[in-house]
PDB file of N, CA and C in Angstrom:
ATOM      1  N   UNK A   1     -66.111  73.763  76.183  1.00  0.00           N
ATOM      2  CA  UNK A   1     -66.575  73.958  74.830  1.00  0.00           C
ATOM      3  C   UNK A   1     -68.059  74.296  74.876  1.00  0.00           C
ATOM      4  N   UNK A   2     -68.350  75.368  74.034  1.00  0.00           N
ATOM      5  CA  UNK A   2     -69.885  75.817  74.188  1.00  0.00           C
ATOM      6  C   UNK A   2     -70.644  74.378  73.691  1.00  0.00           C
ATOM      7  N   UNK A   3     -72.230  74.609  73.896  1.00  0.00           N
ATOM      8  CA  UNK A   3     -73.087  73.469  73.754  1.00  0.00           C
ATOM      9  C   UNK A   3     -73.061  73.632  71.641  1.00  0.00           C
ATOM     10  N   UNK A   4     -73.186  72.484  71.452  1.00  0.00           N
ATOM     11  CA  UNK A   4     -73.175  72.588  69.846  1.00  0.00           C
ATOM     12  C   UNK A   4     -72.136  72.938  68.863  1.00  0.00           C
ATOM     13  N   UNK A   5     -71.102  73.624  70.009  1.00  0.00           N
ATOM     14  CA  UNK A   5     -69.624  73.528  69.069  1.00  0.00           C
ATOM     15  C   UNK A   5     -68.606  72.319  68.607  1.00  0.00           C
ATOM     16  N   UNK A   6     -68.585  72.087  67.212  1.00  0.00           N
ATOM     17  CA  UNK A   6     -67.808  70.984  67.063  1.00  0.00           C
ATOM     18  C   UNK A   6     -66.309  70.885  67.808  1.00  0.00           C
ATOM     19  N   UNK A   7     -65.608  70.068  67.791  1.00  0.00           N
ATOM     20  CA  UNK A   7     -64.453  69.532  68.671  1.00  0.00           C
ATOM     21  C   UNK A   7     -63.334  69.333  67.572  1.00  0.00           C
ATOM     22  N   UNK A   8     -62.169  69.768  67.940  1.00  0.00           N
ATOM     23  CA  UNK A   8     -60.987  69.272  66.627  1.00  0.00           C
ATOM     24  C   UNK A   8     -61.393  68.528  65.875  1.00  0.00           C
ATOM     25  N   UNK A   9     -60.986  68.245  64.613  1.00  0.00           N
ATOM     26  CA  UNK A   9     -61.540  67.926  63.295  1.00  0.00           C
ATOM     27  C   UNK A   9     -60.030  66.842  63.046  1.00  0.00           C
ATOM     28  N   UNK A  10     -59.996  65.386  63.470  1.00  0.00           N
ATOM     29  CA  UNK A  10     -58.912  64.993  63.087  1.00  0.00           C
ATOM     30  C   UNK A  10     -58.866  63.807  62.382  1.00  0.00           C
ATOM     31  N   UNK A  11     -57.629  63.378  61.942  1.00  0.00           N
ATOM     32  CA  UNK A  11     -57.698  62.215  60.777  1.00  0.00           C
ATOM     33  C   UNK A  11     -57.032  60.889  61.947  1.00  0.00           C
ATOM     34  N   UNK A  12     -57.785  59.744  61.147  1.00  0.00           N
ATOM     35  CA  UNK A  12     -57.575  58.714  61.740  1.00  0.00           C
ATOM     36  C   UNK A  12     -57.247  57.480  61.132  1.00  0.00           C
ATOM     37  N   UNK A  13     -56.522  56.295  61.243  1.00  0.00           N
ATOM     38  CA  UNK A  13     -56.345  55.063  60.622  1.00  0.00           C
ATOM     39  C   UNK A  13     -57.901  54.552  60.116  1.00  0.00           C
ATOM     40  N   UNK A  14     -57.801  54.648  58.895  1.00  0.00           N
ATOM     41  CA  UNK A  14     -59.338  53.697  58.347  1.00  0.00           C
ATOM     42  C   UNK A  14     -59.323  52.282  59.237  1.00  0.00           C
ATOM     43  N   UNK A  15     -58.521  51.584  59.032  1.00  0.00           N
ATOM     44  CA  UNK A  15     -58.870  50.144  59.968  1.00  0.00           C
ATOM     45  C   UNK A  15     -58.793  49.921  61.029  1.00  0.00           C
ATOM     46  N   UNK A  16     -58.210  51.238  61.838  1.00  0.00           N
ATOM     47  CA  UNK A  16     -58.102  51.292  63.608  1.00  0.00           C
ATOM     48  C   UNK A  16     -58.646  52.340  64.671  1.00  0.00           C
ATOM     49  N   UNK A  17     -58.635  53.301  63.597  1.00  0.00           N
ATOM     50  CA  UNK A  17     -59.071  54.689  64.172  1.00  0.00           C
ATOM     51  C   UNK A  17     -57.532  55.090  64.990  1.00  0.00           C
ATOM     52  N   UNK A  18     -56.285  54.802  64.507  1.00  0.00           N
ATOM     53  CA  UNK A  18     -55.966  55.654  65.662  1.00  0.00           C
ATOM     54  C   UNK A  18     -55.582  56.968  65.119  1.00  0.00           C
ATOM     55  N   UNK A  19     -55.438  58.079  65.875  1.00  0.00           N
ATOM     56  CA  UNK A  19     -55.256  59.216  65.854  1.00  0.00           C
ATOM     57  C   UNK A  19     -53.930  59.663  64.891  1.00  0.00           C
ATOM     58  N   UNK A  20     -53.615  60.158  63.542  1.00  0.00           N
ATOM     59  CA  UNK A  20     -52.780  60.588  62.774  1.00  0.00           C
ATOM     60  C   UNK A  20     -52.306  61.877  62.599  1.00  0.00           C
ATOM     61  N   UNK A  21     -53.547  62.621  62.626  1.00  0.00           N
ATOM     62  CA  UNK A  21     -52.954  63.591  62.191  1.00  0.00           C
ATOM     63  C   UNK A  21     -54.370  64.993  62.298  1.00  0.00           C
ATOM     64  N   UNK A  22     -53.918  66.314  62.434  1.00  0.00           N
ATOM     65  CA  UNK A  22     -55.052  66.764  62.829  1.00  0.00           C
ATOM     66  C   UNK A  22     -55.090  67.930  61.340  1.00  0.00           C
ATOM     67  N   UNK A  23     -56.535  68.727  61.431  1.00  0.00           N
ATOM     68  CA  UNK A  23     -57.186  69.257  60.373  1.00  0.00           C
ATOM     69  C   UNK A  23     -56.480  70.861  60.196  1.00  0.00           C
ATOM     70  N   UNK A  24     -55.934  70.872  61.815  1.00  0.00           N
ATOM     71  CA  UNK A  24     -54.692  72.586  61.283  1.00  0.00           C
ATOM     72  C   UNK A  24     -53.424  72.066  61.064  1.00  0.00           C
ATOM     73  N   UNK A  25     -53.373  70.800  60.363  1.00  0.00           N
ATOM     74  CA  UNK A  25     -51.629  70.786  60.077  1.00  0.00           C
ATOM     75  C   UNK A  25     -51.918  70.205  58.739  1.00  0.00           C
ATOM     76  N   UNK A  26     -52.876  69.989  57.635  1.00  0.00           N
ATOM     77  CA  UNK A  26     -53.177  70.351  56.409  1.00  0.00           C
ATOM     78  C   UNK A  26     -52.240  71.308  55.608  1.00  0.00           C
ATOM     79  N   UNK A  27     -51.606  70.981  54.753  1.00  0.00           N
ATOM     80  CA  UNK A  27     -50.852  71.535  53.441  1.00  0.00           C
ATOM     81  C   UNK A  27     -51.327  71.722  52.738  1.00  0.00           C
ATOM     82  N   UNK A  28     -52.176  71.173  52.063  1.00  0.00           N
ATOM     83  CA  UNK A  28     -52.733  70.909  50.872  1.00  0.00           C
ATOM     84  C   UNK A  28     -53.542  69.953  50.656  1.00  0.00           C
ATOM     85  N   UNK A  29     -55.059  69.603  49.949  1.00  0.00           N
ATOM     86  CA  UNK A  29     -55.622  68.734  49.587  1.00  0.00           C
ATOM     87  C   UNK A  29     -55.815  68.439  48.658  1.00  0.00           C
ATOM     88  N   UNK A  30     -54.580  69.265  47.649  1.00  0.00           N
ATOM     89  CA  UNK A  30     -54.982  69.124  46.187  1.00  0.00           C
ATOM     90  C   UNK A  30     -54.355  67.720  45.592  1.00  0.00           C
ATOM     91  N   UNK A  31     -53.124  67.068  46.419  1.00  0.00           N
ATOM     92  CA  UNK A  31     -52.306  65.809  45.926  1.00  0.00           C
ATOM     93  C   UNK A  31     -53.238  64.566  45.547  1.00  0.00           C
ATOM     94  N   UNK A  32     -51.941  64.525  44.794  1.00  0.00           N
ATOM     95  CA  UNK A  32     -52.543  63.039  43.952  1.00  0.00           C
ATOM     96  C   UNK A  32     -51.739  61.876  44.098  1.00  0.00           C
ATOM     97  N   UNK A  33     -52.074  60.468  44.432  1.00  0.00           N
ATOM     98  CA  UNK A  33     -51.166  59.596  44.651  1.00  0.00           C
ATOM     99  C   UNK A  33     -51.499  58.395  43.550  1.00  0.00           C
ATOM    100  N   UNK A  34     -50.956  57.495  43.832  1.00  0.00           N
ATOM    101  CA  UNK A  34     -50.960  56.345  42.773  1.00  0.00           C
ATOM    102  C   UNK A  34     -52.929  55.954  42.820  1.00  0.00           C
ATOM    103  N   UNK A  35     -52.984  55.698  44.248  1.00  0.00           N
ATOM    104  CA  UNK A  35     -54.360  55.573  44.271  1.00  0.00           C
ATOM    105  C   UNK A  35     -55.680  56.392  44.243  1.00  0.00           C
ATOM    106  N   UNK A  36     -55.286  57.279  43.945  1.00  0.00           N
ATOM    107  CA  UNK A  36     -56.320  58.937  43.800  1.00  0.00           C
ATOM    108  C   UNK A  36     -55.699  59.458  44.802  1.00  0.00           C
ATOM    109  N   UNK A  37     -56.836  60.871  45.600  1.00  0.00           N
ATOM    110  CA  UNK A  37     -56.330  61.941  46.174  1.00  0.00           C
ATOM    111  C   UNK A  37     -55.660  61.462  47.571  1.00  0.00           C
ATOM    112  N   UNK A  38     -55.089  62.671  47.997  1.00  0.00           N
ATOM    113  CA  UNK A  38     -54.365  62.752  49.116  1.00  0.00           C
ATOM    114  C   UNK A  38     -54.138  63.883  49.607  1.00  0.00           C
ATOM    115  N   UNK A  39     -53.612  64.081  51.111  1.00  0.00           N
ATOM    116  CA  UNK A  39     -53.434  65.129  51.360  1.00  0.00           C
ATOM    117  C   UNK A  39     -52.174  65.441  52.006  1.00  0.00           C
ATOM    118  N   UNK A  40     -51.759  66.390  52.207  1.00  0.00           N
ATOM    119  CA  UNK A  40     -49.934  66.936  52.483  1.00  0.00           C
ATOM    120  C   UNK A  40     -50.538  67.373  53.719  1.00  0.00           C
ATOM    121  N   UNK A  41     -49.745  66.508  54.613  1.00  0.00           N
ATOM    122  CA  UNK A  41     -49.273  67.527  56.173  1.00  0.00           C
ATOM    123  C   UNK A  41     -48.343  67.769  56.627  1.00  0.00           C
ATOM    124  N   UNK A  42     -48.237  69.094  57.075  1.00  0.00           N
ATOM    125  CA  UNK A  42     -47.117  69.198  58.099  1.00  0.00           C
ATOM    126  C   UNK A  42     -46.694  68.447  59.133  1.00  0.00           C
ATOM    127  N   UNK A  43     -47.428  68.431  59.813  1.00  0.00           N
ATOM    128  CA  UNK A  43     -47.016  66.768  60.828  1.00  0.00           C
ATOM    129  C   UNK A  43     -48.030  65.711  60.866  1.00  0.00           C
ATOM    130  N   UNK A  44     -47.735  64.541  61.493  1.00  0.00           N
ATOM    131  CA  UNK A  44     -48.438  63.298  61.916  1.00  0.00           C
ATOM    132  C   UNK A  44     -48.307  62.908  63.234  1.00  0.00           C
ATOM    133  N   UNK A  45     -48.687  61.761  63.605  1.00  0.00           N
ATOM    134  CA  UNK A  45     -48.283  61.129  64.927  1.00  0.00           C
ATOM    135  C   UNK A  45     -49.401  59.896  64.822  1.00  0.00           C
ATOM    136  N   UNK A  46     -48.398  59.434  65.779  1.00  0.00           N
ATOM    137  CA  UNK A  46     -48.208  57.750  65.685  1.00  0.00           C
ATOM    138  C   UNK A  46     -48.516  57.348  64.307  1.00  0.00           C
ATOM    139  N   UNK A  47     -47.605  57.290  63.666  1.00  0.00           N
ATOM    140  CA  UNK A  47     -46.633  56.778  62.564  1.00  0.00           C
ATOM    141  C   UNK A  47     -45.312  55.842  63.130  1.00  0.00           C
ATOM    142  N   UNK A  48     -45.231  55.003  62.175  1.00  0.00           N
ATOM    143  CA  UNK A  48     -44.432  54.403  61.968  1.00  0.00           C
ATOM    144  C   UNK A  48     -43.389  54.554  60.568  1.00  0.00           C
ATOM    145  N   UNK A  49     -42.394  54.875  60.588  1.00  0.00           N
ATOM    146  CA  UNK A  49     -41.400  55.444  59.281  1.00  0.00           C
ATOM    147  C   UNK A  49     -40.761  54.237  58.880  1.00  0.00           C
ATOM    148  N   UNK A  50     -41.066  53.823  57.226  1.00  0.00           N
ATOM    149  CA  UNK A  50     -39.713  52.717  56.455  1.00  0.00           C
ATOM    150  C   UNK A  50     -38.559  53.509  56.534  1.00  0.00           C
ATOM    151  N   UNK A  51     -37.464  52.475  55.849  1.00  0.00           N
ATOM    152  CA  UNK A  51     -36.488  52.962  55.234  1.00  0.00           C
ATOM    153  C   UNK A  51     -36.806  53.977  54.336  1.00  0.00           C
ATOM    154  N   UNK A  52     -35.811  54.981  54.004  1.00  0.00           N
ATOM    155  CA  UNK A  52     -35.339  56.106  53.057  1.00  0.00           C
ATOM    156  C   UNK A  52     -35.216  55.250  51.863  1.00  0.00           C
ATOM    157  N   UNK A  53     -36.078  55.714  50.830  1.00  0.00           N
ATOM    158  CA  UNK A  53     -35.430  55.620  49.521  1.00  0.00           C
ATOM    159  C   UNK A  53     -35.967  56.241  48.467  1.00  0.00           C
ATOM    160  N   UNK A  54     -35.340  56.551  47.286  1.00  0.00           N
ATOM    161  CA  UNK A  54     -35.130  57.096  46.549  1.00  0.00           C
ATOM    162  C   UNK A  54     -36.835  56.665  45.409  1.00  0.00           C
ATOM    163  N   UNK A  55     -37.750  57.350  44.988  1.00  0.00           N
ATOM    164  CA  UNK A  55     -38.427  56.848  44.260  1.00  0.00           C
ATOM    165  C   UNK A  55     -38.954  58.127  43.467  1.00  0.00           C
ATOM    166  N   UNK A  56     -39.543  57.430  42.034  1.00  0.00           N
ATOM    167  CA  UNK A  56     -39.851  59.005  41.194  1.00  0.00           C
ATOM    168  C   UNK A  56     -41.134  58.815  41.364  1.00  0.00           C
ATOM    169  N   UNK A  57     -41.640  59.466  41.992  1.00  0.00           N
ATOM    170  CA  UNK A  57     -43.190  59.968  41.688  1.00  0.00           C
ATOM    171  C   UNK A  57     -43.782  61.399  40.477  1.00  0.00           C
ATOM    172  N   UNK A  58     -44.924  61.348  40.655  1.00  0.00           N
ATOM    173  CA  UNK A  58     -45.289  62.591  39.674  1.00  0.00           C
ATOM    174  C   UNK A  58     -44.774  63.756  39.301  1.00  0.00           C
ATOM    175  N   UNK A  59     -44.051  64.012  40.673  1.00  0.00           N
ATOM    176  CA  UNK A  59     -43.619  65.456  40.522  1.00  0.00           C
ATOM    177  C   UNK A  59     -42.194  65.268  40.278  1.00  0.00           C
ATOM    178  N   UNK A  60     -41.480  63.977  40.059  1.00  0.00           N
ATOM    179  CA  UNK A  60     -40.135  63.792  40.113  1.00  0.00           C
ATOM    180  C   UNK A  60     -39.593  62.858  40.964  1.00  0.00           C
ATOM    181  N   UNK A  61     -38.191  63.083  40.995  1.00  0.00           N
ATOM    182  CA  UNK A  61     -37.327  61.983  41.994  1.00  0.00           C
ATOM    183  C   UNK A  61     -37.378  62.519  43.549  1.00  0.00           C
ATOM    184  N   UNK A  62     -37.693  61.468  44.303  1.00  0.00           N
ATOM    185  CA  UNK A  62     -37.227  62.190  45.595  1.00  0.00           C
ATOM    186  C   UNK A  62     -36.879  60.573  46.393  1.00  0.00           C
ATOM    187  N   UNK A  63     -36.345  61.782  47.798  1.00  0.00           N
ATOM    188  CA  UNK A  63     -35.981  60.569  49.061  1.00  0.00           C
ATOM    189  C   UNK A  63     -37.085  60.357  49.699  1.00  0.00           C
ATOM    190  N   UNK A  64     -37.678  59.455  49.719  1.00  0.00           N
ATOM    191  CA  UNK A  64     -39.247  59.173  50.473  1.00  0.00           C
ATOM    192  C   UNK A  64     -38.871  57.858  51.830  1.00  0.00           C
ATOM    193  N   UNK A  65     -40.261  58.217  52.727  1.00  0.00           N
ATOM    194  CA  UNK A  65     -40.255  57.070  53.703  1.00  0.00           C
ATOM    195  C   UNK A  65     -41.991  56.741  53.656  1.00  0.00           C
ATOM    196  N   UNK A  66     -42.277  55.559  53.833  1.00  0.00           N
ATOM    197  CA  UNK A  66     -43.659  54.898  53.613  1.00  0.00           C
ATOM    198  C   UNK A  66     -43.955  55.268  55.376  1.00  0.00           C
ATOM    199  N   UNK A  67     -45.121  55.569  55.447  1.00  0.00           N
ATOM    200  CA  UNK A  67     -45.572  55.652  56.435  1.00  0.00           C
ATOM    201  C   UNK A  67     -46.673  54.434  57.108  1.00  0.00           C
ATOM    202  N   UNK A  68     -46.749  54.331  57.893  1.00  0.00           N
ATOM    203  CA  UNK A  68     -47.693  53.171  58.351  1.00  0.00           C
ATOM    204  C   UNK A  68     -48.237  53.625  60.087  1.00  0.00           C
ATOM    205  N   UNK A  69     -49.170  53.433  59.965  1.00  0.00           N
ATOM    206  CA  UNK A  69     -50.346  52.911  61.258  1.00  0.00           C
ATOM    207  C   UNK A  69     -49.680  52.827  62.524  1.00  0.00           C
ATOM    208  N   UNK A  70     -49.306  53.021  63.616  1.00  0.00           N
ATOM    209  CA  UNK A  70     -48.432  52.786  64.778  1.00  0.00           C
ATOM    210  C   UNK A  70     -49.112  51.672  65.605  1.00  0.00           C
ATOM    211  N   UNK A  71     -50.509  51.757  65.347  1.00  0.00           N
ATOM    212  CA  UNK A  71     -51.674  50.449  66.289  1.00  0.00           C
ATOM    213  C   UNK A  71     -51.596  48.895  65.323  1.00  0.00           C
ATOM    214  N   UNK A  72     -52.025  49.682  63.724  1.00  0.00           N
ATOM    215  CA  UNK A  72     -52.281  48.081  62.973  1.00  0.00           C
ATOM    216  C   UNK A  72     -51.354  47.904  62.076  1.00  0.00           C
ATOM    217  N   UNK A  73     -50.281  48.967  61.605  1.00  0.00           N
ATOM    218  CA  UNK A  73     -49.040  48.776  60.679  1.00  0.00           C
ATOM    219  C   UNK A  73     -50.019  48.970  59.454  1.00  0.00           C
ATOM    220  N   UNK A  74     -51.084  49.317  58.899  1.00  0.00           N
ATOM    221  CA  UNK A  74     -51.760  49.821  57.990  1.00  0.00           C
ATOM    222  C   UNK A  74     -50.864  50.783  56.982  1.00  0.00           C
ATOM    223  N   UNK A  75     -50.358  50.565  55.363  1.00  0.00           N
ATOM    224  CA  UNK A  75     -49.624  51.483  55.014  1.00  0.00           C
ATOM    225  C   UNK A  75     -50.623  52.862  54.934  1.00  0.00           C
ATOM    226  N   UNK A  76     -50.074  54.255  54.820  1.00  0.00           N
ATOM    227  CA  UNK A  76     -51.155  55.227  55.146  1.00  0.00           C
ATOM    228  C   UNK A  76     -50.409  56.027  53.579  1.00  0.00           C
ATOM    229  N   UNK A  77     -48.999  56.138  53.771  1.00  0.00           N
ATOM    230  CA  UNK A  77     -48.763  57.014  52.387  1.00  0.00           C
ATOM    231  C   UNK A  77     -47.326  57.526  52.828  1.00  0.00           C
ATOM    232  N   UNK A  78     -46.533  58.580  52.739  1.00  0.00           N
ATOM    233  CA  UNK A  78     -45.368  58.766  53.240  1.00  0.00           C
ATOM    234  C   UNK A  78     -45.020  59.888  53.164  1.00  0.00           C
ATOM    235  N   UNK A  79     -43.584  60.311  53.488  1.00  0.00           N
ATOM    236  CA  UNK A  79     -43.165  61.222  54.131  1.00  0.00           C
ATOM    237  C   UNK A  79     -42.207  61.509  53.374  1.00  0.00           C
ATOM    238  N   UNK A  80     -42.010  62.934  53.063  1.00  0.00           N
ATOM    239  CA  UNK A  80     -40.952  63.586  51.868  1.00  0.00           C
ATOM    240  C   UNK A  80     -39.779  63.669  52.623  1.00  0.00           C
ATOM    241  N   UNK A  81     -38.442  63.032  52.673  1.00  0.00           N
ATOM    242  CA  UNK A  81     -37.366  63.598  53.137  1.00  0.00           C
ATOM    243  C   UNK A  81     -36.615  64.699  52.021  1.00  0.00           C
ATOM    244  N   UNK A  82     -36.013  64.416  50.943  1.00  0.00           N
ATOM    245  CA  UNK A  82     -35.766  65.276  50.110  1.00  0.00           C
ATOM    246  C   UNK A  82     -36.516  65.003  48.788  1.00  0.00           C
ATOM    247  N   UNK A  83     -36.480  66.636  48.035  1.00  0.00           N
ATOM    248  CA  UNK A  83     -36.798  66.511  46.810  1.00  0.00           C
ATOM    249  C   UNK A  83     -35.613  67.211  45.974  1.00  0.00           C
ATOM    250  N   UNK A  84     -35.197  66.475  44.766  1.00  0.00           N
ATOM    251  CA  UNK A  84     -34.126  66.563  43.969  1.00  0.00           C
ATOM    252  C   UNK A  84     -34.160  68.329  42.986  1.00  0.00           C
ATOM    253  N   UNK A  85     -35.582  68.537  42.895  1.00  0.00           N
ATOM    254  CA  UNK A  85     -36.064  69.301  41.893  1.00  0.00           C
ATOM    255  C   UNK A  85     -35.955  70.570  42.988  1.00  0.00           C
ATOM    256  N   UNK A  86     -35.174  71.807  42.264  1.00  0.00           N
ATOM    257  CA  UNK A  86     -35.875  72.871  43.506  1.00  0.00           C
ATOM    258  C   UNK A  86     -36.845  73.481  43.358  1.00  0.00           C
ATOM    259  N   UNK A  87     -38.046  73.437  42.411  1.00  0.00           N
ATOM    260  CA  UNK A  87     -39.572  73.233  42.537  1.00  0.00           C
ATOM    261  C   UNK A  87     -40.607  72.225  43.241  1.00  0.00           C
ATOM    262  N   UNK A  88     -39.866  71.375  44.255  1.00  0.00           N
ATOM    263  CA  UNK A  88     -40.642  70.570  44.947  1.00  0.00           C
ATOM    264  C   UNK A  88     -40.171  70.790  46.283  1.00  0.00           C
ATOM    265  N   UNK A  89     -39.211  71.462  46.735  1.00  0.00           N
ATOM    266  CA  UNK A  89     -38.510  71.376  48.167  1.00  0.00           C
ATOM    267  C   UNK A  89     -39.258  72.036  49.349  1.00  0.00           C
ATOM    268  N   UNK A  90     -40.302  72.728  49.117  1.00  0.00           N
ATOM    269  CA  UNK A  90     -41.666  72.772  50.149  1.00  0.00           C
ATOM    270  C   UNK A  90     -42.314  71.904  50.535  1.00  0.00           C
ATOM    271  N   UNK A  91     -41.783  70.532  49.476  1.00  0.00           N
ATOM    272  CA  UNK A  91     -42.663  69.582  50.644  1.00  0.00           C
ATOM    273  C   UNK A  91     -41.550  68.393  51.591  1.00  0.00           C
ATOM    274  N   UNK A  92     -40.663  69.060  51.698  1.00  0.00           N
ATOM    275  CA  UNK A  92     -39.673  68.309  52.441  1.00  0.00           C
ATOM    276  C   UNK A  92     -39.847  68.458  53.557  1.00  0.00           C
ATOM    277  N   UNK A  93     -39.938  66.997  54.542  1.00  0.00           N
ATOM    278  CA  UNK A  93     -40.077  66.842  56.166  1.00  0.00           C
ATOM    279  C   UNK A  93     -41.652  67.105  55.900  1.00  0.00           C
ATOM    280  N   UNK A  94     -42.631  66.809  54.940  1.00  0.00           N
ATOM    281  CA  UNK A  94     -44.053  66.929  55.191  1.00  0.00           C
ATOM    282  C   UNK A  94     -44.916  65.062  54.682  1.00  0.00           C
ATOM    283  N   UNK A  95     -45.817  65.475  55.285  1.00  0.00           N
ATOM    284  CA  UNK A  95     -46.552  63.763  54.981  1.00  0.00           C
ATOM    285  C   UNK A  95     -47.434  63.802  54.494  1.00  0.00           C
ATOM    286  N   UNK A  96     -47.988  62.656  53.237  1.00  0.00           N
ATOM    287  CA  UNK A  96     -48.627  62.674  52.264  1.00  0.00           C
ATOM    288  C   UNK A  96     -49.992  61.537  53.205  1.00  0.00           C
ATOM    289  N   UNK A  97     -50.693  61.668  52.999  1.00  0.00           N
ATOM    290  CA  UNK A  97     -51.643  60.428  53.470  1.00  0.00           C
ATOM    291  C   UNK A  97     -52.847  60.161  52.921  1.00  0.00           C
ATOM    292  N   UNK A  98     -52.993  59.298  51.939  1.00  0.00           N
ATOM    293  CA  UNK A  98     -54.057  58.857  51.069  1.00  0.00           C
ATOM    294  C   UNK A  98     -55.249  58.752  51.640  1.00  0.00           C
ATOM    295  N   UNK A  99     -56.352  59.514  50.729  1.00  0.00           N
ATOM    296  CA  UNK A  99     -57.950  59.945  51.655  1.00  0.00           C
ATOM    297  C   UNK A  99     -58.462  58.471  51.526  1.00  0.00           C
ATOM    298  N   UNK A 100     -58.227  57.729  50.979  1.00  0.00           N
ATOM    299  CA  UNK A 100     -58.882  56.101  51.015  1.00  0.00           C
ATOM    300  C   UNK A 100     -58.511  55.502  52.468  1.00  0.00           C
ATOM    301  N   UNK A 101     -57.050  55.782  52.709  1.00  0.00           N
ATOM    302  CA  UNK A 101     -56.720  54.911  54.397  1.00  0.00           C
ATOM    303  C   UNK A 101     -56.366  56.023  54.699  1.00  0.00           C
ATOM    304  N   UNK A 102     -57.651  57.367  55.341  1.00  0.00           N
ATOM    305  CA  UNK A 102     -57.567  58.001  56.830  1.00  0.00           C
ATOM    306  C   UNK A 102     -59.090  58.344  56.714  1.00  0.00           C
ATOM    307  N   UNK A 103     -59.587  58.316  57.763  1.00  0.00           N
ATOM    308  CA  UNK A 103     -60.967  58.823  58.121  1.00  0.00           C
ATOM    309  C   UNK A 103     -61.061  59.923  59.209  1.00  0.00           C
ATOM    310  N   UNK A 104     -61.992  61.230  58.632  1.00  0.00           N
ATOM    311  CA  UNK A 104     -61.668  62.459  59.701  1.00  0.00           C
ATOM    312  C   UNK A 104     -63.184  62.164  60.767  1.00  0.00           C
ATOM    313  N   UNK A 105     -62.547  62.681  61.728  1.00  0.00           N
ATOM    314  CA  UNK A 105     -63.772  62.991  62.313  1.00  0.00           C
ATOM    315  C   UNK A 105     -63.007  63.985  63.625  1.00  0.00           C
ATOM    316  N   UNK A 106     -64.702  64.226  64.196  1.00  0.00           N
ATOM    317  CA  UNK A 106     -64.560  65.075  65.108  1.00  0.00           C
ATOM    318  C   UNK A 106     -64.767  64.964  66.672  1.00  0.00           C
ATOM    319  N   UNK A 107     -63.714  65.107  67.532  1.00  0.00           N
ATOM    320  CA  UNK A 107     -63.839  64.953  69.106  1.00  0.00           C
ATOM    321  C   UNK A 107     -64.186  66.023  69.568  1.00  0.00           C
TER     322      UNK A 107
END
């Protein structure tokens, strides 16, 4: 890496730092969750997945899984399995993760 070039840009557990999710697998930063903003990714890692269930959020009913922390079990936000509406089905198999519990930084 040249001298002064920043290093991947990635998101991390607020209470552990561990590694979640990185800054080119971003969907969207426009979401909104119960607790203010959030952001949609295409993938994660080290996650931990709840049970499937059924809950209505803003945009409607869907099949959701809560996501959590793989180091501290920290809830982080969750993961769209289906959406009922076929105006929401782009975000199916994507993960939501509240900007309050992830912190970005750069390696």
């Amino acid at each position: 890496m040249a001298e002064g070039a920043v290093g991947p840009r990635l998101y991390c557990c607020f209470k552990c730092r561990n590694l979640v999710s990185c800054h080119d697998d971003i969907v969207s930063k426009t979401f909104r969750a119960n607790n203010g903003r959030a952001i949609l990714f295409s993938h994660a890692m080290n996650i931990i997945l709840g049970p499937k269930e059924d809950r209505r959020l803003i945009t409607g009913l869907h099949t959701i899984a809560d996501v959590y922390c793989s180091d501290c079990g920290e809830l982080l936000g969750w993961k769209y399995w289906k959406a009922y509406e076929e105006s929401q089905k782009h975000k199916e198999g994507k993960i939501v993760l509240e900007n309050f519990k992830i912190v970005k930084e750069n390696w």
